[in-house]
Protein backbone atom coordinates (compact mmCIF):
# COMPACT_ATOMS: atom_id res chain seq x y z
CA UNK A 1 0.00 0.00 0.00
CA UNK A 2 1.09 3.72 -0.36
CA UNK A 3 -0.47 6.53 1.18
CA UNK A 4 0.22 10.16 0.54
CA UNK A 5 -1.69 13.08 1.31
CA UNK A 6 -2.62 15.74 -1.30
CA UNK A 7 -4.40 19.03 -0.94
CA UNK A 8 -5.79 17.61 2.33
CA UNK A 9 -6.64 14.21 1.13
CA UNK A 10 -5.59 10.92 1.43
CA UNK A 11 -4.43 8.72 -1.78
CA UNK A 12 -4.50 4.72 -1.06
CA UNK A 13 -2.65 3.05 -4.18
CA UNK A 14 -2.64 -0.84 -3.98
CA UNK A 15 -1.21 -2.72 -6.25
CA UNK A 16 -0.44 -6.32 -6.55
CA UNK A 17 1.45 -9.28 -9.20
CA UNK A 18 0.44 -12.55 -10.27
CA UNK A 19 3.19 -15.17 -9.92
CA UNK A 20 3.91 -14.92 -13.61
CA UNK A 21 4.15 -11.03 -12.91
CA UNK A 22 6.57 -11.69 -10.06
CA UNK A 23 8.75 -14.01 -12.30
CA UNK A 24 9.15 -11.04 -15.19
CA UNK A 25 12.54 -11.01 -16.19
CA UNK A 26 14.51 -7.77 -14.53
CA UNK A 27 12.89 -4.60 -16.52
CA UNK A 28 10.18 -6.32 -18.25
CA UNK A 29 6.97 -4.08 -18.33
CA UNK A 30 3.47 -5.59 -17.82
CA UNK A 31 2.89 -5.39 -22.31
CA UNK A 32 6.32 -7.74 -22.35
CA UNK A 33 4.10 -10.32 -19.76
CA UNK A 34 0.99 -9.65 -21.97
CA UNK A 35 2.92 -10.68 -25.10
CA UNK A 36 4.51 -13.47 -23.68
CA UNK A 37 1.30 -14.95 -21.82
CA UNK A 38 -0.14 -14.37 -25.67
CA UNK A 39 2.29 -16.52 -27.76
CA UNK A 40 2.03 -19.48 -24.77
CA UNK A 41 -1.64 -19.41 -25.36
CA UNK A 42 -1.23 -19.13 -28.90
CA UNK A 43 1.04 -22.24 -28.56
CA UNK A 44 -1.04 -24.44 -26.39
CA UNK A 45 -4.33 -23.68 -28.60
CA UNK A 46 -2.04 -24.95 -31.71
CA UNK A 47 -0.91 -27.80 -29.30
CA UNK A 48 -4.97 -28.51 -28.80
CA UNK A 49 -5.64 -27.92 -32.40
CA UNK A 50 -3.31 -30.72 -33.45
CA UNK A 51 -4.32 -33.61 -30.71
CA UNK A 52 -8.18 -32.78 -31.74
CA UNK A 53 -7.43 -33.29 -35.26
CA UNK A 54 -5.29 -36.18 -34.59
CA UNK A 55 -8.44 -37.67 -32.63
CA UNK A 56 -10.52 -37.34 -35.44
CA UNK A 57 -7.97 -39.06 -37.68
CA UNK A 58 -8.05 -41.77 -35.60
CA UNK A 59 -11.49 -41.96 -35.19
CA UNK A 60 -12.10 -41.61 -39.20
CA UNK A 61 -9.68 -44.52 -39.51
CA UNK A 62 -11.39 -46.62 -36.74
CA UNK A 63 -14.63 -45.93 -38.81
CA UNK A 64 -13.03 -46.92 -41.77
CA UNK A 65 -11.75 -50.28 -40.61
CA UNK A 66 -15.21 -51.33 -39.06
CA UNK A 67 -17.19 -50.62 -42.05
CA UNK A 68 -14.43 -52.62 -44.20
CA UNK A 69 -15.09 -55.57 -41.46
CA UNK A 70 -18.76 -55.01 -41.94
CA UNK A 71 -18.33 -55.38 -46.19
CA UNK A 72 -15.80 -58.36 -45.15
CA UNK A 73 -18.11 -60.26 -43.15
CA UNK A 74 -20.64 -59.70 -45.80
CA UNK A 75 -18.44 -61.26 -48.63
CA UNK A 76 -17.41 -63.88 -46.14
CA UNK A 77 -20.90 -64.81 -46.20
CA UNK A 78 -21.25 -64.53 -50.18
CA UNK A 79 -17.93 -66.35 -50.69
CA UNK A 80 -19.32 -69.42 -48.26
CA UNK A 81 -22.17 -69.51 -50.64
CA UNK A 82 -20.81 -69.00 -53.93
CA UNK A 83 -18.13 -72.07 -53.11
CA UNK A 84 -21.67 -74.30 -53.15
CA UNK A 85 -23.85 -72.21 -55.67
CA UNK A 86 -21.23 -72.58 -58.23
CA UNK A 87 -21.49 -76.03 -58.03
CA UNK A 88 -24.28 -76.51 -60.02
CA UNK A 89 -23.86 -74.74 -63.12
CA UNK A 90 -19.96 -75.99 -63.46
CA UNK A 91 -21.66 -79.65 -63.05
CA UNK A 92 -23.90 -78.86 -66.27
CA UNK A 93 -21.64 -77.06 -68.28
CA UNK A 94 -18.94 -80.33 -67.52
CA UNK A 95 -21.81 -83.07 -68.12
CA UNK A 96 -23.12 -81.07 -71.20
CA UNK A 97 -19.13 -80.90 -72.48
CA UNK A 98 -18.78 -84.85 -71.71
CA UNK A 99 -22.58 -85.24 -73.92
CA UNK A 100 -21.19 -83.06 -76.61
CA UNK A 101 -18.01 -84.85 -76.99
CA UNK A 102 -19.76 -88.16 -77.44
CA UNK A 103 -22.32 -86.69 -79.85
CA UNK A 104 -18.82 -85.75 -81.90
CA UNK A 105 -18.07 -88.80 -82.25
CA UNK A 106 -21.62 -90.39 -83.09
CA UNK A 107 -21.34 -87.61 -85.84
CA UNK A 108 -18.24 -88.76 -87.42
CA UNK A 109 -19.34 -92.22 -87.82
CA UNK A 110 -22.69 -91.19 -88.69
CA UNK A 111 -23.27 -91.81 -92.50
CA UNK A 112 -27.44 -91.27 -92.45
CA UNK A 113 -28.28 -87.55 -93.13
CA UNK A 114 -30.75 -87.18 -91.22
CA UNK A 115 -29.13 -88.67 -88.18
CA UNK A 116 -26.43 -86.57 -88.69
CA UNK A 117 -28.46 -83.39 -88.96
CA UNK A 118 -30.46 -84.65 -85.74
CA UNK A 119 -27.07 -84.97 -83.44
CA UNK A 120 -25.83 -81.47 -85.10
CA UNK A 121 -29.12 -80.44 -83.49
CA UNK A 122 -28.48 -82.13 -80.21
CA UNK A 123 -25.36 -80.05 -80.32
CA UNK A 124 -26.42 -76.85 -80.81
CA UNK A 125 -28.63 -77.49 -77.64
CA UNK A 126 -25.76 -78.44 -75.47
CA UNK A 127 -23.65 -75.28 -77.01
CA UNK A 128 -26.81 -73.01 -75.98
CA UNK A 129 -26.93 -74.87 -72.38
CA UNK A 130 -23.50 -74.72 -72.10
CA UNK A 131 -23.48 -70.99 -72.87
CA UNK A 132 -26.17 -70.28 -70.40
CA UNK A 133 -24.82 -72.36 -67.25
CA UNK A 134 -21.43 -70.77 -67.81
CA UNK A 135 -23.34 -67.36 -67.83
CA UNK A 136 -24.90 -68.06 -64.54
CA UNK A 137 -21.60 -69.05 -63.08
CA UNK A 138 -19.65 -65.97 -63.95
CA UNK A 139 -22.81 -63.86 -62.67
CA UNK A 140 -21.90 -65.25 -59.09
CA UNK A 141 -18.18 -64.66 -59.64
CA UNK A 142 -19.09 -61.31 -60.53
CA UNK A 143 -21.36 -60.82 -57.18
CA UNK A 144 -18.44 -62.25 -55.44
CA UNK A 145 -15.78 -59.61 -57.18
CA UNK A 146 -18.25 -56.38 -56.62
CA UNK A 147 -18.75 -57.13 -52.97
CA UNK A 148 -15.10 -57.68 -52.72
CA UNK A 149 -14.49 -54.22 -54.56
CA UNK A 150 -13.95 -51.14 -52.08
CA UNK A 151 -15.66 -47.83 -53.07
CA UNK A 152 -19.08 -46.85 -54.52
CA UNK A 153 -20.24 -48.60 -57.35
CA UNK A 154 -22.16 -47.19 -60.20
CA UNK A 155 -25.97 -47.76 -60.92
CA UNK A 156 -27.14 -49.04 -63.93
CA UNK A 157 -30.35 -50.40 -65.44
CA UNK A 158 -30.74 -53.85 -63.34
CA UNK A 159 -32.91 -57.11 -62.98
CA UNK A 160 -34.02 -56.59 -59.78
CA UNK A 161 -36.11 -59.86 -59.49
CA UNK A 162 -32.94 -62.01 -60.71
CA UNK A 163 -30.80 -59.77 -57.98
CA UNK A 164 -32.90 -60.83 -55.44
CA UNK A 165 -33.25 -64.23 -56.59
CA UNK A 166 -29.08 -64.64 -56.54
CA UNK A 167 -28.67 -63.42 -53.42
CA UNK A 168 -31.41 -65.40 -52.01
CA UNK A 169 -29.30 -68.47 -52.71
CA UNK A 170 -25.84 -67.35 -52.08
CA UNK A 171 -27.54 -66.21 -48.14
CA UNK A 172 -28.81 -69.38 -48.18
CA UNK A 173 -25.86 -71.26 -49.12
CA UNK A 174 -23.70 -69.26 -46.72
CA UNK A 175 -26.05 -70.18 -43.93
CA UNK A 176 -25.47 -73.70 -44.84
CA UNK A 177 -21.33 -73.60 -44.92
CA UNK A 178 -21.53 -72.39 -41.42
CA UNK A 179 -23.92 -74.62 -40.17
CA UNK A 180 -24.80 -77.75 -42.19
CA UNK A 181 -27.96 -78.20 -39.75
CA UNK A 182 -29.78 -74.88 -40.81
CA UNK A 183 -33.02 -75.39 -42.44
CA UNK A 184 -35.32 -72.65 -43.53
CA UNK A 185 -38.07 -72.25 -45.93
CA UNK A 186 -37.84 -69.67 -48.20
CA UNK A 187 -40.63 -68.60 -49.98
CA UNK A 188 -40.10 -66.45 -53.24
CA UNK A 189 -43.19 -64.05 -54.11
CA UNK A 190 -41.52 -61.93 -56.97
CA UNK A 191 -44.13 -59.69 -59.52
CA UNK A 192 -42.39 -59.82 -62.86
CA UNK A 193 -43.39 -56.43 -63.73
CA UNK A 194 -40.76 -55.14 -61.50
CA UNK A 195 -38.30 -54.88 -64.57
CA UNK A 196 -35.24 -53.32 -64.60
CA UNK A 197 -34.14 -50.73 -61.92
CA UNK A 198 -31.70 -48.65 -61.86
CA UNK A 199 -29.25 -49.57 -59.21
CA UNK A 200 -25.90 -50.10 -57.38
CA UNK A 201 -25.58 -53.86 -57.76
CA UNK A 202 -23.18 -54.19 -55.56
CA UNK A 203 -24.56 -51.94 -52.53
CA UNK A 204 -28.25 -53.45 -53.10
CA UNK A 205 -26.69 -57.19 -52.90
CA UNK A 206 -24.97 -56.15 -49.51
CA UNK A 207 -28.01 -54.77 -48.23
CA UNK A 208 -29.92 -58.21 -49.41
CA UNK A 209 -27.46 -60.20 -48.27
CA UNK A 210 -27.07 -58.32 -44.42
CA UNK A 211 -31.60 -58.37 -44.38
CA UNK A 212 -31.43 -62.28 -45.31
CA UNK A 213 -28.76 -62.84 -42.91
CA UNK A 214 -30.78 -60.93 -39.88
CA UNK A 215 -33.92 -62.93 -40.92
CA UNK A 216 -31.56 -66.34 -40.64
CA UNK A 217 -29.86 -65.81 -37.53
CA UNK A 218 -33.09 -64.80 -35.76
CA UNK A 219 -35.12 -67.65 -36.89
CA UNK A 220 -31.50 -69.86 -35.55
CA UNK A 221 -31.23 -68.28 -32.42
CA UNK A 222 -34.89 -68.41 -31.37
CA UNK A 223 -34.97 -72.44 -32.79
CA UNK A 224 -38.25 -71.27 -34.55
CA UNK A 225 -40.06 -73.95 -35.19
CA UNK A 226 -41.07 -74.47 -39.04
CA UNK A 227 -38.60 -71.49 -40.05
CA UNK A 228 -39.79 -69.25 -42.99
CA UNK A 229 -38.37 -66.54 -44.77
CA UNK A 230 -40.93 -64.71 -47.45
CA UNK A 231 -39.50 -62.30 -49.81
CA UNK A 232 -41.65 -60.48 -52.15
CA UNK A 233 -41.08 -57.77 -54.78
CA UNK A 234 -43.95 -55.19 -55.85
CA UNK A 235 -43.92 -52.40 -58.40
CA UNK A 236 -46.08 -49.49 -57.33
CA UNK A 237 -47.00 -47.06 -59.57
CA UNK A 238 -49.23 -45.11 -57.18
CA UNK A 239 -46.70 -42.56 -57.08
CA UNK A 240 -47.43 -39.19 -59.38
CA UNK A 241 -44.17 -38.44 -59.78
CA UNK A 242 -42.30 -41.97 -60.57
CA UNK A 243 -42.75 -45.68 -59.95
CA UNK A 244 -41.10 -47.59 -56.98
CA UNK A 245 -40.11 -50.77 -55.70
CA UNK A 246 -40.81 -52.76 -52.86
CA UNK A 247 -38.49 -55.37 -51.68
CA UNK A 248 -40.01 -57.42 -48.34
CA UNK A 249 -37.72 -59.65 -46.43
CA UNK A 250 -40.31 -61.36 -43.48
CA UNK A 251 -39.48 -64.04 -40.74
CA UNK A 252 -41.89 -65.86 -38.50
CA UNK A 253 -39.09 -65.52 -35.68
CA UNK A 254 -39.72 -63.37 -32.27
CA UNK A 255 -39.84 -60.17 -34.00
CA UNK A 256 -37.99 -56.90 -33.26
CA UNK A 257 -39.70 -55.24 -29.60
CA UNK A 258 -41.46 -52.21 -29.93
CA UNK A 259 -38.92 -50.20 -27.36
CA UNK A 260 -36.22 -51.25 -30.23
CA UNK A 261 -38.01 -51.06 -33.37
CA UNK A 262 -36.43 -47.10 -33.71
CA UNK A 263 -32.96 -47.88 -33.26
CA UNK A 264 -32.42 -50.95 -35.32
CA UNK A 265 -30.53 -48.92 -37.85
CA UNK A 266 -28.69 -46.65 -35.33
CA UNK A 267 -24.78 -47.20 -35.65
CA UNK A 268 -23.87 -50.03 -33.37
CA UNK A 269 -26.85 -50.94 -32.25
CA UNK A 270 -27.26 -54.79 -32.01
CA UNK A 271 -29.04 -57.26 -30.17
CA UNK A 272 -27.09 -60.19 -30.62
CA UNK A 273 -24.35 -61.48 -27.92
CA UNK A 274 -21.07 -59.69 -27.64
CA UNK A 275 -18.48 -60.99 -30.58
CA UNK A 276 -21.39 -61.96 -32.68
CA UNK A 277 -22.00 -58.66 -34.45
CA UNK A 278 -20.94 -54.64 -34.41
CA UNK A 279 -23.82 -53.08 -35.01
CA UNK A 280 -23.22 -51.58 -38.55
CA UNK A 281 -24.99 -53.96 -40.77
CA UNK A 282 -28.40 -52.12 -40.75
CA UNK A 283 -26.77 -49.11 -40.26
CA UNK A 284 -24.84 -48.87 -43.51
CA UNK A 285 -27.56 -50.84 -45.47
CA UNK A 286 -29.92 -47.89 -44.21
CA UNK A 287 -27.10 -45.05 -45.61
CA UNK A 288 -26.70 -47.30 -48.44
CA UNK A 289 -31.03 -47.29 -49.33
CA UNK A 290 -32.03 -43.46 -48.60
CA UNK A 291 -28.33 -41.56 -49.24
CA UNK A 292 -27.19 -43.89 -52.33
CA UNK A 293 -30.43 -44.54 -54.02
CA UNK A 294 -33.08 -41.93 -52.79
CA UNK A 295 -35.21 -44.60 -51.11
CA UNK A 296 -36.53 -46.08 -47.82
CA UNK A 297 -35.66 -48.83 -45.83
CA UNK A 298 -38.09 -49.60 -42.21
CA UNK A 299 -38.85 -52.53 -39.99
CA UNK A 300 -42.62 -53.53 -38.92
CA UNK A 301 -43.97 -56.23 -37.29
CA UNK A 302 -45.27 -59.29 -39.28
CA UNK A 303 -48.89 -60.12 -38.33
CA UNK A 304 -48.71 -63.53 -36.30
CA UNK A 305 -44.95 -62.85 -35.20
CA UNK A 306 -41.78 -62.11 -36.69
CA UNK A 307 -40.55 -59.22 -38.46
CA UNK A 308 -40.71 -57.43 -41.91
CA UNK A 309 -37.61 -55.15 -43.43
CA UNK A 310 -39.45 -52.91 -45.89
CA UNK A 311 -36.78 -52.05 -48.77
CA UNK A 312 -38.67 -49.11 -50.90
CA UNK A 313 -36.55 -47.91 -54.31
CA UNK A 314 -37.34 -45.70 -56.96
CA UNK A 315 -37.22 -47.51 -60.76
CA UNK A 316 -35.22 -44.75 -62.04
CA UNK A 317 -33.21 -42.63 -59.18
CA UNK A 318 -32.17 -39.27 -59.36
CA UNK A 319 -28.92 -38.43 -58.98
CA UNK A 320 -28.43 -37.54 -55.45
CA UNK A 321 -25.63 -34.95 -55.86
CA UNK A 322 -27.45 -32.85 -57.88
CA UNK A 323 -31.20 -33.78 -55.82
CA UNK A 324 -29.06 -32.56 -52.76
């Protein structure tokens, strides 16, 4: 304190330091502190900046690796069932080979005409069955390769009934390679005027694949007696604007409960035990419907028990770059 009188009054003066002020080098003013106190501030902010934005790296990068485990357990499940669905037409196409090779030979000791004419026949049939077996096998390589592919894939004009109808078997299949005593009846309800639609092949197949895979490992878990998946396609044309699709997966397992029926496709949300799933299977096949092709993707109950994923798409989608 300092006192002083002046023209008959008293002047108090108190003044005091922080430690930082006390530390000041000798003949530092108060601005030199301000300055100083400024660039450590400055520094520790930068210092801040750069751990937040590390955390976020990492975090990106954690997202990153458990939506590529997510697409990799989906594969895993396609590549179970392609190993068996491929069977089948590779069987025909080395059966019909064997046929055709013997027919070669009838031919070239065949002297009648007509005969002849008749096995060149038999032939052709074989090349066309051949042909068509050999297509269906490198369809399911192809499923196999897309899922396998990272990145968006681009829509184009696709059979949506046949789509479904694939994955239905590799889902199926897969089931089966991881436990030979699953048994479930699938019942196929597809309206052929469904068409083309214009689609990600790959991203629809994944969401297929993850629905049909839900559906399974409910009806497993539960040990539903007489098992049934239903899957049904609808066009609807109600619309003013543009036609739609309607893709219905339904079980007859114990259903989704109504306290969980709005969080299904929140990330990480899951139901099942702890190691048995992450959580991001409906969550990215939701992203993957409304963000990626403009349409709708909900859960309801199935009269009787069970539950229903409703998978709504436009025929033709707009671009959602320019719709956003």
């Amino acid at each position: 304190f300092v006192l002083e009188r002046l023209d008959g009054r008293w002047l108090l003066a108190h003044c005091h330091f922080s430690v930082e002020d006390a530390l000041l080098d000798p003949g530092a003013t108060l601005a030199t502190a301000l300055e100083r106190r400024n660039r450590d501030l400055e520094l520790l902010v930068e210092r801040r900046t750069a751990e937040l934005n590390q955390s976020l790296a990492d975090l990106t990068a954690a997202q990153a690796r458990l939506v590529q485990q997510e697409k990799m357990a989906s594969l895993g499940m396609l590549t179970a069932g392609v190993a068996h669905e491929i069977k089948n037409p590779l069987n025909f196409v080395t059966n019909f080979a064997a046929l055709s090779r013997e027919l070669l030979d009838d031919l070239d000791a065949e002297d009648d005409p007509e005969e002849a004419e008749a096995l060149r026949a038999d032939l052709r049939v074989h090349a066309e069955r051949i042909e068509a077996h050999a297509r269906r096998a490198d369809g399911i390589v192809r499923a196999m390769l897309d899922h396998a592919r990272t990145g968006e894939s681009a829509r184009q004009p696709t059979d949506l009934n046949a789509l479904v109808d694939q994955h239905i078997d590799l889902a199926w299949h897969g089931a089966r390679a991881r436990d030979p005593s699953f048994a479930v009846e699938i019942v196929r309800d597809f309206d052929l005027d469904v068409g083309d639609v214009d689609l990600a092949p790959q991203e629809i197949g994944r969401v297929l694949l993850n629905l049909l895979g839900n559906a399974f490992d409910a009806l497993t878990e539960a040990a539903t007696p007489e098992a049934c998946v239903t899957v049904t396609t609808r066009r609807d044309d109600s619309r003013a604007n543009d036609s739609h699709i309607e893709v219905r997966v339904s079980d007859n397992g114990p259903g989704v409960p109504d306290g969980l029926q709005a969080k299904v496709f929140e990330p990480f949300f899951t139901t099942k035990p702890t190691g048995q799933g992450i959580g991001l299977g409906l969550s990215l096949s939701y992203d993957i419907v409304t963000q990626g092709h403009g349409g709708t993707l909900d859960v309801e109950p199935t009269p009787g028990g069970g539950a229903t994923f409703v998978l709504t798409l436009p025929r033709s989608v707009p671009d959602v770059d320019e719709a956003g």
